[in-house]
PDB file of N, CA and C in Angstrom:
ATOM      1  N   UNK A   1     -19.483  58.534  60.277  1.00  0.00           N
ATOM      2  CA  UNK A   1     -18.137  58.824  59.837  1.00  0.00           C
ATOM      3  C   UNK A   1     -17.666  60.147  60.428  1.00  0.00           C
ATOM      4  N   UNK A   2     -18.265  61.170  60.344  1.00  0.00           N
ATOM      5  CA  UNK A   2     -18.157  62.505  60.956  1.00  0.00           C
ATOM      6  C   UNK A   2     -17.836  62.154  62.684  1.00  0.00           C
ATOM      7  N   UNK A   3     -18.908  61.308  63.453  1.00  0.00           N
ATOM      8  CA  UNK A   3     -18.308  61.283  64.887  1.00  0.00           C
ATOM      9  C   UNK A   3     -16.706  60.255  65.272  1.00  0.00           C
ATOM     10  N   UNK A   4     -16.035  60.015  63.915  1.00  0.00           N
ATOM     11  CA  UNK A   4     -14.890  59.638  64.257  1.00  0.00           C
ATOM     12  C   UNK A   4     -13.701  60.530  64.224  1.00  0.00           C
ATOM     13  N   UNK A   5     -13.171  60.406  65.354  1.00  0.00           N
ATOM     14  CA  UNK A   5     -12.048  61.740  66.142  1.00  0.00           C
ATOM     15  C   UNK A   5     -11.259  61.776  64.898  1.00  0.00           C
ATOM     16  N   UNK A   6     -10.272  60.656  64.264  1.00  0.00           N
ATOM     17  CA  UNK A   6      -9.127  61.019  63.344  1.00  0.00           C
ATOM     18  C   UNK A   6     -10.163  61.610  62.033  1.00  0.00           C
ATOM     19  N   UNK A   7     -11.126  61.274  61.590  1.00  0.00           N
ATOM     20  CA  UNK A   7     -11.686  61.872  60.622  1.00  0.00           C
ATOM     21  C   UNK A   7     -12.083  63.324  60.435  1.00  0.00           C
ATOM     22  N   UNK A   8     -12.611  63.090  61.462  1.00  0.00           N
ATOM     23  CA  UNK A   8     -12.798  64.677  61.581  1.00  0.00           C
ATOM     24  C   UNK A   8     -11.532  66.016  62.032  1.00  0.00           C
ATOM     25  N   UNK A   9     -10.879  65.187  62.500  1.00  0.00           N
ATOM     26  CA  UNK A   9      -9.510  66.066  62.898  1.00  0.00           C
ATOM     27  C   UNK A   9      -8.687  66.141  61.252  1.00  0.00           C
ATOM     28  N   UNK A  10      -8.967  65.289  60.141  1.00  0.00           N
ATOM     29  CA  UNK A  10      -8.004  64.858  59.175  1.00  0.00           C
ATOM     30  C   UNK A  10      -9.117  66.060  58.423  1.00  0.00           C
ATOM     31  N   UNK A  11     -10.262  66.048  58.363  1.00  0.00           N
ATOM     32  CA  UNK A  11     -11.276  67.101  57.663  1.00  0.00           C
ATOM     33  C   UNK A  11     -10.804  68.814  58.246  1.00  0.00           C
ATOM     34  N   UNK A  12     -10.892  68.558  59.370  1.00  0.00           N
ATOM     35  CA  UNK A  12     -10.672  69.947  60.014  1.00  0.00           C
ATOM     36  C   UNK A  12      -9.261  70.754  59.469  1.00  0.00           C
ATOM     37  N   UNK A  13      -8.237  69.732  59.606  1.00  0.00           N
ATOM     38  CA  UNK A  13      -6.429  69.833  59.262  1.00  0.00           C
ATOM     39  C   UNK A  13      -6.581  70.581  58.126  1.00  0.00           C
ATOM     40  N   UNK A  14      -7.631  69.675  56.890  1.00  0.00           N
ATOM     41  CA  UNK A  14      -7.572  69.994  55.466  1.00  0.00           C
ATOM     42  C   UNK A  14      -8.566  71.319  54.960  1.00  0.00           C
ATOM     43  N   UNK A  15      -9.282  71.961  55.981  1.00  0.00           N
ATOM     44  CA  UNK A  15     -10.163  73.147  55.532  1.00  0.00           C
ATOM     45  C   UNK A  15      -9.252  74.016  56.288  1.00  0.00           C
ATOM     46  N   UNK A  16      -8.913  73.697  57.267  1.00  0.00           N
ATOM     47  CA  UNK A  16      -7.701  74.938  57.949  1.00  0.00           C
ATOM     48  C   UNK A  16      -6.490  75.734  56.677  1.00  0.00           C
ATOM     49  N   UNK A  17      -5.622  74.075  56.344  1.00  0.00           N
ATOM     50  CA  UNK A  17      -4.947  74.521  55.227  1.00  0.00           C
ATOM     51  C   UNK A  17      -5.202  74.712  53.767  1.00  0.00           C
ATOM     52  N   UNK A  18      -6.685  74.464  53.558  1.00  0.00           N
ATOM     53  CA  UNK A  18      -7.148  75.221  52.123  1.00  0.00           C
ATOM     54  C   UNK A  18      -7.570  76.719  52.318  1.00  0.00           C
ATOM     55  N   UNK A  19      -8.179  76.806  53.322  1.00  0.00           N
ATOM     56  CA  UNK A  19      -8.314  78.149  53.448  1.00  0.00           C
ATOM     57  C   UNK A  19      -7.247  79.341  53.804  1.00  0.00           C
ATOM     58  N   UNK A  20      -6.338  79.055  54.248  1.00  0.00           N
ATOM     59  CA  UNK A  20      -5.137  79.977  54.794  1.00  0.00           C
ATOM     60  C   UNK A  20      -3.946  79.111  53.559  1.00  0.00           C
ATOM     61  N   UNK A  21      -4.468  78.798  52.726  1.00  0.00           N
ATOM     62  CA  UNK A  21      -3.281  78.418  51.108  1.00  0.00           C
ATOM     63  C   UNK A  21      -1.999  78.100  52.051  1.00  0.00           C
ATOM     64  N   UNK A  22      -1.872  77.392  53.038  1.00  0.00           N
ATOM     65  CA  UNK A  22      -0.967  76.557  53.275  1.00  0.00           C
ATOM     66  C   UNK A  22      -0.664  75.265  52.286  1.00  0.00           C
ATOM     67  N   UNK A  23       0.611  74.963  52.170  1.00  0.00           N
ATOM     68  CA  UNK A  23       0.910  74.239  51.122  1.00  0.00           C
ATOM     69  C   UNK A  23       1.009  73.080  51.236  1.00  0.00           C
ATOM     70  N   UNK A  24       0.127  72.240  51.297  1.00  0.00           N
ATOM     71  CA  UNK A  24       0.441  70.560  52.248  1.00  0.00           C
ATOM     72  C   UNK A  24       1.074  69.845  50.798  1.00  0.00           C
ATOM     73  N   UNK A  25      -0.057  70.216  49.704  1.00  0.00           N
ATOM     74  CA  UNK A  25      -0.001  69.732  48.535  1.00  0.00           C
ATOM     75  C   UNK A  25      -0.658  68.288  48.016  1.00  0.00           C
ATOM     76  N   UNK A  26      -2.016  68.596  49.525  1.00  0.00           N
ATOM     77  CA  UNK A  26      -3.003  67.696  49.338  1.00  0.00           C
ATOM     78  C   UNK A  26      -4.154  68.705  49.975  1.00  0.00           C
ATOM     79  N   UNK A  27      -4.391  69.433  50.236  1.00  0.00           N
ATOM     80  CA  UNK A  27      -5.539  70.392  51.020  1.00  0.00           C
ATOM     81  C   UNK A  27      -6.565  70.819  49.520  1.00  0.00           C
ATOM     82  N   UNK A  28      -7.412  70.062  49.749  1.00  0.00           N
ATOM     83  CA  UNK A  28      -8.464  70.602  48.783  1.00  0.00           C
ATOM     84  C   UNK A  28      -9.683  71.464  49.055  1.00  0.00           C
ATOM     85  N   UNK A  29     -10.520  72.535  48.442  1.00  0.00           N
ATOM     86  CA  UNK A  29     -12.096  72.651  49.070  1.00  0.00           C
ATOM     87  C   UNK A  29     -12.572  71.669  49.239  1.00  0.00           C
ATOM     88  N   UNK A  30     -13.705  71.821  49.923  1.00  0.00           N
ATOM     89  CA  UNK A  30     -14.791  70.553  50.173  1.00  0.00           C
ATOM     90  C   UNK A  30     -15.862  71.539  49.545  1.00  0.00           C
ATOM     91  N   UNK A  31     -16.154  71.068  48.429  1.00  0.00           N
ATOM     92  CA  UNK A  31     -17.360  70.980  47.608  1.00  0.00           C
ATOM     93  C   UNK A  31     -18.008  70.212  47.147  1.00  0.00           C
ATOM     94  N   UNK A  32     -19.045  70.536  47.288  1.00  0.00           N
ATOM     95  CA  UNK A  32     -19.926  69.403  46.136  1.00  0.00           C
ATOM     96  C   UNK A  32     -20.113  69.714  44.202  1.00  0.00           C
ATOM     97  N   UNK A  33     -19.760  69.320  43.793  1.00  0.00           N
ATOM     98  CA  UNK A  33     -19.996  69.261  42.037  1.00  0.00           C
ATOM     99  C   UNK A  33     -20.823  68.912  41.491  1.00  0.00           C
ATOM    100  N   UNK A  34     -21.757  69.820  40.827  1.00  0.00           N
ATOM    101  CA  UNK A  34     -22.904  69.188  40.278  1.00  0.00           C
ATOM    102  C   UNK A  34     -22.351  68.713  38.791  1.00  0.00           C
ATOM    103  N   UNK A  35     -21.628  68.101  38.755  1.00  0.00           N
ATOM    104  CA  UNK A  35     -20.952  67.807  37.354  1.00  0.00           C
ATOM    105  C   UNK A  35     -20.034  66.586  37.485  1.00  0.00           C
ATOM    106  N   UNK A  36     -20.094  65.503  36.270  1.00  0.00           N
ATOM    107  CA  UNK A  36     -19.656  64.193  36.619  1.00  0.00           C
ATOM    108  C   UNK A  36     -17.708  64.310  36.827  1.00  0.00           C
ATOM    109  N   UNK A  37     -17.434  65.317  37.200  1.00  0.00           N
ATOM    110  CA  UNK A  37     -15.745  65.359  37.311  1.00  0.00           C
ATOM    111  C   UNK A  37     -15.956  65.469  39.179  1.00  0.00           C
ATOM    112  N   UNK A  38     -14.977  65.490  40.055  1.00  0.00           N
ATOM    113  CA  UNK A  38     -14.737  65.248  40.984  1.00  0.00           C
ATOM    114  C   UNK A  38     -15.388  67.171  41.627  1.00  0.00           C
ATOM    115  N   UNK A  39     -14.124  68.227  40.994  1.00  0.00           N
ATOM    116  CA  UNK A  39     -14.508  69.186  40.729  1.00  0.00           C
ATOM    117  C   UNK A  39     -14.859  70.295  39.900  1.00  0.00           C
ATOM    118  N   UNK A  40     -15.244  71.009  39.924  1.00  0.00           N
ATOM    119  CA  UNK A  40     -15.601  72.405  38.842  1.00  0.00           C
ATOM    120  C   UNK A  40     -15.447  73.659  38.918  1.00  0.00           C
ATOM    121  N   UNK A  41     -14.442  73.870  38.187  1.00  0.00           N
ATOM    122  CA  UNK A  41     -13.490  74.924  38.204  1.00  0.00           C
ATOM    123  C   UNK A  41     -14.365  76.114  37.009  1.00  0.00           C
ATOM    124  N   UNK A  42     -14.219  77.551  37.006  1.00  0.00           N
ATOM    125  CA  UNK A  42     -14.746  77.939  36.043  1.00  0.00           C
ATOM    126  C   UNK A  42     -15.567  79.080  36.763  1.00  0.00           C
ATOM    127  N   UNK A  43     -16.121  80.133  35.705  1.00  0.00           N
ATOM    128  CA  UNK A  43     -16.974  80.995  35.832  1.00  0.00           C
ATOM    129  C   UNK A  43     -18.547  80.020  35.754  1.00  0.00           C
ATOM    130  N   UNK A  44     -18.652  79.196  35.357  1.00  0.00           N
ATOM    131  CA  UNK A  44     -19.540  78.420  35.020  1.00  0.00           C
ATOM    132  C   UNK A  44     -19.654  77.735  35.933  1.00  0.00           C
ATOM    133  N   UNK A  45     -19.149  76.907  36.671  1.00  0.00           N
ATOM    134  CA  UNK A  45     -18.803  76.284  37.802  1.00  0.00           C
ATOM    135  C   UNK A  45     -20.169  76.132  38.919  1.00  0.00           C
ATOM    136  N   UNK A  46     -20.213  74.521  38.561  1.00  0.00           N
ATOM    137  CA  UNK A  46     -22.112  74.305  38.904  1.00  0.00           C
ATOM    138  C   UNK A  46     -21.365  73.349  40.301  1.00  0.00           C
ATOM    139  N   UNK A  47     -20.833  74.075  42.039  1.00  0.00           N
ATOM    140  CA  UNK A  47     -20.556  74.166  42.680  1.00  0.00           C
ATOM    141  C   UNK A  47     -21.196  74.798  43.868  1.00  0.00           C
ATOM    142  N   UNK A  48     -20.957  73.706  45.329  1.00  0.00           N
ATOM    143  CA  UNK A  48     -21.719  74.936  46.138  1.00  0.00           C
ATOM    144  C   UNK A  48     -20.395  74.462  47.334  1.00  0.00           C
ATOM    145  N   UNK A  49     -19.408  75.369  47.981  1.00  0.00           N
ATOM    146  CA  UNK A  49     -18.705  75.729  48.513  1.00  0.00           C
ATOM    147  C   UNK A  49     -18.825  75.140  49.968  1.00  0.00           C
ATOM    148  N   UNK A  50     -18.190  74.543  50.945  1.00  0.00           N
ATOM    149  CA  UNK A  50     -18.755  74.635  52.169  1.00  0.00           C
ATOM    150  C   UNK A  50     -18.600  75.499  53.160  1.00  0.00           C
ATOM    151  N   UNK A  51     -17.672  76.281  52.722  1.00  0.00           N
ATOM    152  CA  UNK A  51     -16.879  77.472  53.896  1.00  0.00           C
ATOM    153  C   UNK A  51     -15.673  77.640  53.268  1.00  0.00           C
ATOM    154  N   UNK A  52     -14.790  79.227  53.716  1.00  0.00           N
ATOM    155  CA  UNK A  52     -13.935  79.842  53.235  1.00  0.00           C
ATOM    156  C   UNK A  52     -13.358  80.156  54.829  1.00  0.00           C
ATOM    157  N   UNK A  53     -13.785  79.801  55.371  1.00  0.00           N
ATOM    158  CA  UNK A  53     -13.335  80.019  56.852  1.00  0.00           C
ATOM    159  C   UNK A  53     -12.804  79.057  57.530  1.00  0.00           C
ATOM    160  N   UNK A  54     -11.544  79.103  58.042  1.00  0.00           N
ATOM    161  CA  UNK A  54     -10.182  78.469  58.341  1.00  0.00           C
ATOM    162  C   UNK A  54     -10.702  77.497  59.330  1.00  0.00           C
ATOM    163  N   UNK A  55     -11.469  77.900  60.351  1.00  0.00           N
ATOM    164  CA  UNK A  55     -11.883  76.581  61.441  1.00  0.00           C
ATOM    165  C   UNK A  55     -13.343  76.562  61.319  1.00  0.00           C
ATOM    166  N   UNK A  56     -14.144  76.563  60.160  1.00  0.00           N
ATOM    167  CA  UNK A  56     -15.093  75.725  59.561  1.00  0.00           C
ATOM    168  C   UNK A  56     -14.983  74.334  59.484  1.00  0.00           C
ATOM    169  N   UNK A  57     -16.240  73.533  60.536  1.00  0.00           N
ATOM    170  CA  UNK A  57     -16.126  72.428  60.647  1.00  0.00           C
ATOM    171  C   UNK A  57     -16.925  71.326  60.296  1.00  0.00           C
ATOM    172  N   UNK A  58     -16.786  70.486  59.277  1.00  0.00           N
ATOM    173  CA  UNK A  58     -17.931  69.379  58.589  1.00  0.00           C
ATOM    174  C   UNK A  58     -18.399  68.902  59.289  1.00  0.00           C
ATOM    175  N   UNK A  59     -17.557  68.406  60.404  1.00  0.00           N
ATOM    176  CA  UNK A  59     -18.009  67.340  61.579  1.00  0.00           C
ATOM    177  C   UNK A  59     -19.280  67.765  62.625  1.00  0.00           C
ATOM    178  N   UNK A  60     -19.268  69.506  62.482  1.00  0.00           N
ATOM    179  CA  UNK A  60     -20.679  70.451  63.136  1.00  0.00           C
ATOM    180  C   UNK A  60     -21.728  69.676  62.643  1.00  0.00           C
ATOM    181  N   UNK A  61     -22.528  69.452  63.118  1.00  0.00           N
ATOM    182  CA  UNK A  61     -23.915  68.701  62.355  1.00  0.00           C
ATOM    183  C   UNK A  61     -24.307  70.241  61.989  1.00  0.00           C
ATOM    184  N   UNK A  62     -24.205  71.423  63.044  1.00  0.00           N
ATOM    185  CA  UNK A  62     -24.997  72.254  62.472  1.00  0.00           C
ATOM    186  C   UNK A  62     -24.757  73.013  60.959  1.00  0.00           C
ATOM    187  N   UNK A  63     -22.930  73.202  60.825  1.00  0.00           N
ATOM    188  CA  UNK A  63     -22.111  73.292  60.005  1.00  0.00           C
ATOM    189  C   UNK A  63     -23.035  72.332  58.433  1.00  0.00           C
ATOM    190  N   UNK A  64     -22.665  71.207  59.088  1.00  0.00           N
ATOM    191  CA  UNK A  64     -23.001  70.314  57.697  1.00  0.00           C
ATOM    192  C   UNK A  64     -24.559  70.289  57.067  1.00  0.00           C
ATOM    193  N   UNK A  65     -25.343  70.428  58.433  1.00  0.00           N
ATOM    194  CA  UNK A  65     -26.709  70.525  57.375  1.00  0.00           C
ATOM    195  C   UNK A  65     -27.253  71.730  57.075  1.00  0.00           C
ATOM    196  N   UNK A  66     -26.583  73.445  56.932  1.00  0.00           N
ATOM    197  CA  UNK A  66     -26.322  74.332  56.331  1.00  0.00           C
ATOM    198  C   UNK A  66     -26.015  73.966  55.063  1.00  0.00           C
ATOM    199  N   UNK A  67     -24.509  73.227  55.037  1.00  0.00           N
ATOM    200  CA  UNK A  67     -24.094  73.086  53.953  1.00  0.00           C
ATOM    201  C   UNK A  67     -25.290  72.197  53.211  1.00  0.00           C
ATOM    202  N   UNK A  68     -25.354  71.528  53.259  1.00  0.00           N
ATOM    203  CA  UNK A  68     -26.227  70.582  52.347  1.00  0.00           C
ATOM    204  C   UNK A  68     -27.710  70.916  52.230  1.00  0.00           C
ATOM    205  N   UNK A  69     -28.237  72.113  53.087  1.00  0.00           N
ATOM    206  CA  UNK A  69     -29.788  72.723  52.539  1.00  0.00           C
ATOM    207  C   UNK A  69     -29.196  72.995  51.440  1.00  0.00           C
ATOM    208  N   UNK A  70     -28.050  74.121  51.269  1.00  0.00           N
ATOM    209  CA  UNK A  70     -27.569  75.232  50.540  1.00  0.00           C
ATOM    210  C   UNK A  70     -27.258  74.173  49.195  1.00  0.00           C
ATOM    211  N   UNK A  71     -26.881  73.436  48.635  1.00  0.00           N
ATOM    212  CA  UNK A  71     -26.450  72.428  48.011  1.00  0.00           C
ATOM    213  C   UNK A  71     -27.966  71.665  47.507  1.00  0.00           C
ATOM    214  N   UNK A  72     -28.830  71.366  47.980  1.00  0.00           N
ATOM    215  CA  UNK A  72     -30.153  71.077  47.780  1.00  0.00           C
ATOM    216  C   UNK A  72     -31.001  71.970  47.150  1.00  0.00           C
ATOM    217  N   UNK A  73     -30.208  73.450  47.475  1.00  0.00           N
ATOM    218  CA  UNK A  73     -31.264  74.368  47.142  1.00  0.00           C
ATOM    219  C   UNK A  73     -30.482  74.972  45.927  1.00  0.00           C
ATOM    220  N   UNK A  74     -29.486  74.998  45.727  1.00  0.00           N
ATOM    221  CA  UNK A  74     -28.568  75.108  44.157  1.00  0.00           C
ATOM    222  C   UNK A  74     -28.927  74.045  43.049  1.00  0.00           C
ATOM    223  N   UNK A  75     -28.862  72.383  43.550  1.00  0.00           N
ATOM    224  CA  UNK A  75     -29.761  71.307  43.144  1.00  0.00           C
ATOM    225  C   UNK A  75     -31.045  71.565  41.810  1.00  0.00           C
ATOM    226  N   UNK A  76     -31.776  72.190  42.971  1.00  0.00           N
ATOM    227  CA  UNK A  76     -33.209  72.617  42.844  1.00  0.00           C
ATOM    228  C   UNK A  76     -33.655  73.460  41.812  1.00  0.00           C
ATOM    229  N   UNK A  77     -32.298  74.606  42.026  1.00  0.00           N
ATOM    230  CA  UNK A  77     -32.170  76.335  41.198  1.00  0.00           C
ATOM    231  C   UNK A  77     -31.680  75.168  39.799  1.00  0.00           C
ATOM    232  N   UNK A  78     -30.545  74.856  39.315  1.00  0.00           N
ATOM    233  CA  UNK A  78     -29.913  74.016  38.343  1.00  0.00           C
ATOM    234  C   UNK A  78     -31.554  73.150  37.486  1.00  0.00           C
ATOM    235  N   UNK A  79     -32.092  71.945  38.184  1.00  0.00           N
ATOM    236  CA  UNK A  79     -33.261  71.318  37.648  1.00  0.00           C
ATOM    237  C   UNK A  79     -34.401  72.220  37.470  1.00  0.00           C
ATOM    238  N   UNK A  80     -34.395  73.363  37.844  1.00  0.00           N
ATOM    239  CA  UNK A  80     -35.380  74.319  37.073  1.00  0.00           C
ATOM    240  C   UNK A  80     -34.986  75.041  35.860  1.00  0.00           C
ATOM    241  N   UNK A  81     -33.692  75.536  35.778  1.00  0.00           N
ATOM    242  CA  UNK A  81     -33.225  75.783  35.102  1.00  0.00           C
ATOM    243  C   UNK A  81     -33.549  75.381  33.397  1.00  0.00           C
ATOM    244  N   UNK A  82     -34.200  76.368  32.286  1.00  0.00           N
ATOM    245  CA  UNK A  82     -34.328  75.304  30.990  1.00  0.00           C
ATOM    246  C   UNK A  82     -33.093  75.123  30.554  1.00  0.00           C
ATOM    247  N   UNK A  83     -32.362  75.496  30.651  1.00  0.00           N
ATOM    248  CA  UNK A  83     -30.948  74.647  29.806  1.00  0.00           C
ATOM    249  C   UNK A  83     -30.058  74.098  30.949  1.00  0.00           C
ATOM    250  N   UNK A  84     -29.866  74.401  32.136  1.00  0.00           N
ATOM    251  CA  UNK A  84     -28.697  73.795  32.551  1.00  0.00           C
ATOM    252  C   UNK A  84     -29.457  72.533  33.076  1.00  0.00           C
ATOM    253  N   UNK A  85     -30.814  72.207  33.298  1.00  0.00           N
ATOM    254  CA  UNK A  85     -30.869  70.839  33.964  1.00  0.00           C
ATOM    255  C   UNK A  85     -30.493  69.937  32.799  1.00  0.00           C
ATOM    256  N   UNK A  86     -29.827  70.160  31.765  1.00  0.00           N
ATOM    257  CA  UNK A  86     -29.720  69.218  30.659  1.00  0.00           C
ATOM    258  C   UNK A  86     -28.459  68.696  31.230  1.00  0.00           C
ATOM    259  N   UNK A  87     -27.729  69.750  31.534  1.00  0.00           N
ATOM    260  CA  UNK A  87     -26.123  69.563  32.083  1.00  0.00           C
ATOM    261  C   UNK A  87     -26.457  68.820  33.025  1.00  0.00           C
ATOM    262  N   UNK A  88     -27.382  68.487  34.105  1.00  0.00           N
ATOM    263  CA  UNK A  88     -26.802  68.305  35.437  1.00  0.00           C
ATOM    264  C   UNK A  88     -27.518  66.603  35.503  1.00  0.00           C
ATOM    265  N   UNK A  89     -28.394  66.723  34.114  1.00  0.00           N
ATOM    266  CA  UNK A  89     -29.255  65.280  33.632  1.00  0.00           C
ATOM    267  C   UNK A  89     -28.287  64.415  32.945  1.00  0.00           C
ATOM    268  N   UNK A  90     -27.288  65.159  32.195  1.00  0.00           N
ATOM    269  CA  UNK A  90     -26.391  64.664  31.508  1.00  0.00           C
ATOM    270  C   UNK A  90     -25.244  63.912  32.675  1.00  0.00           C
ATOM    271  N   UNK A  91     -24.537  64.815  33.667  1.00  0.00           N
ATOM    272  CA  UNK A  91     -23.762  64.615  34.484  1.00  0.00           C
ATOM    273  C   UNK A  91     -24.402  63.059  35.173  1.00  0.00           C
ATOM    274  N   UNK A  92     -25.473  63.066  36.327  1.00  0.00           N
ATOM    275  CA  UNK A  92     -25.898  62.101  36.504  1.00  0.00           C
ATOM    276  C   UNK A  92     -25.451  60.786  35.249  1.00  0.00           C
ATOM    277  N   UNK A  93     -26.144  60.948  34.361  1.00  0.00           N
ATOM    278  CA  UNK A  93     -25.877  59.856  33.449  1.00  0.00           C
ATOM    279  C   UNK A  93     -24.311  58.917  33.431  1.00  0.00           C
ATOM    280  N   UNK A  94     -23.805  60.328  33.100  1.00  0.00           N
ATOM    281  CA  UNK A  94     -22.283  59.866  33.065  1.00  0.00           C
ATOM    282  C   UNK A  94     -21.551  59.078  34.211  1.00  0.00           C
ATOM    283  N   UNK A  95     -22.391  59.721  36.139  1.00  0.00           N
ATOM    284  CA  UNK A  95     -21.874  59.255  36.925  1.00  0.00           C
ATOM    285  C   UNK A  95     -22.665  57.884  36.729  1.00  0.00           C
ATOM    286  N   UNK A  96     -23.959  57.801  36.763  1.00  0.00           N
ATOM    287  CA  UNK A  96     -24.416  56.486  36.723  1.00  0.00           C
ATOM    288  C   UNK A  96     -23.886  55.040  35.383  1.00  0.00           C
ATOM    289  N   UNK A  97     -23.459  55.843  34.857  1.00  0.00           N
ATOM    290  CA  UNK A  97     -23.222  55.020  33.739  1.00  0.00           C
ATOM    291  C   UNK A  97     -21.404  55.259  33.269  1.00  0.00           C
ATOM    292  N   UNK A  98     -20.630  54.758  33.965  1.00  0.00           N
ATOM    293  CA  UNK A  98     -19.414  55.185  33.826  1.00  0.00           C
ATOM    294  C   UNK A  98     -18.301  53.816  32.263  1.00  0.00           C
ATOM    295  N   UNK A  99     -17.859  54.628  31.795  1.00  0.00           N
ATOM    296  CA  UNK A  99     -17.487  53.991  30.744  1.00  0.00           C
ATOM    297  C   UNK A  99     -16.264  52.538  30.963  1.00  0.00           C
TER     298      UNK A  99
END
């Protein structure tokens, strides 16, 4: 999916204008959520970021499997965790088991 040109140009478009708060009024982060909502907003916020930098690119393999050690290794920090792997055991559930 990443080596397709409009995809990755449509990914690239949308981290350009989240990061420089251009107003498309569809430009979101690209995060991952360790929590059964899409995202997680909050001081609490069980999130791992992919870049804050305007021509940060998903479609980089090198880019993306940064991102996703970093995300594996928050994962990891969370399921060690004694109270929050309850949250992130709970979340699973909810995604696996949707009402």
């Amino acid at each position: 999916m990443y080596n397709d040109p409009s995809f990755a140009l449509l990914m690239r478009a949308n981290q350009f204008a989240w990061a420089l708060h251009i107003p498309t009024g569809s430009a979101l982060e690209i995060q991952l959520a360790f929590a059964n909502k899409c995202t997680a907003m909050g001081a609490n916020a069980k999130n791992e970021r992919f870049s804050n930098e305007p021509l940060a690119n998903l479609a980089d393999p090198d880019q993306r499997m940064a991102f996703v050690m970093r995300a594996a290794q928050r994962f990891d920090q969370l399921l060690r965790h004694p109270l929050q792997k309850y949250d992130v055991e709970n979340s699973l559930y909810l995604i696996a088991h949707p009402r």
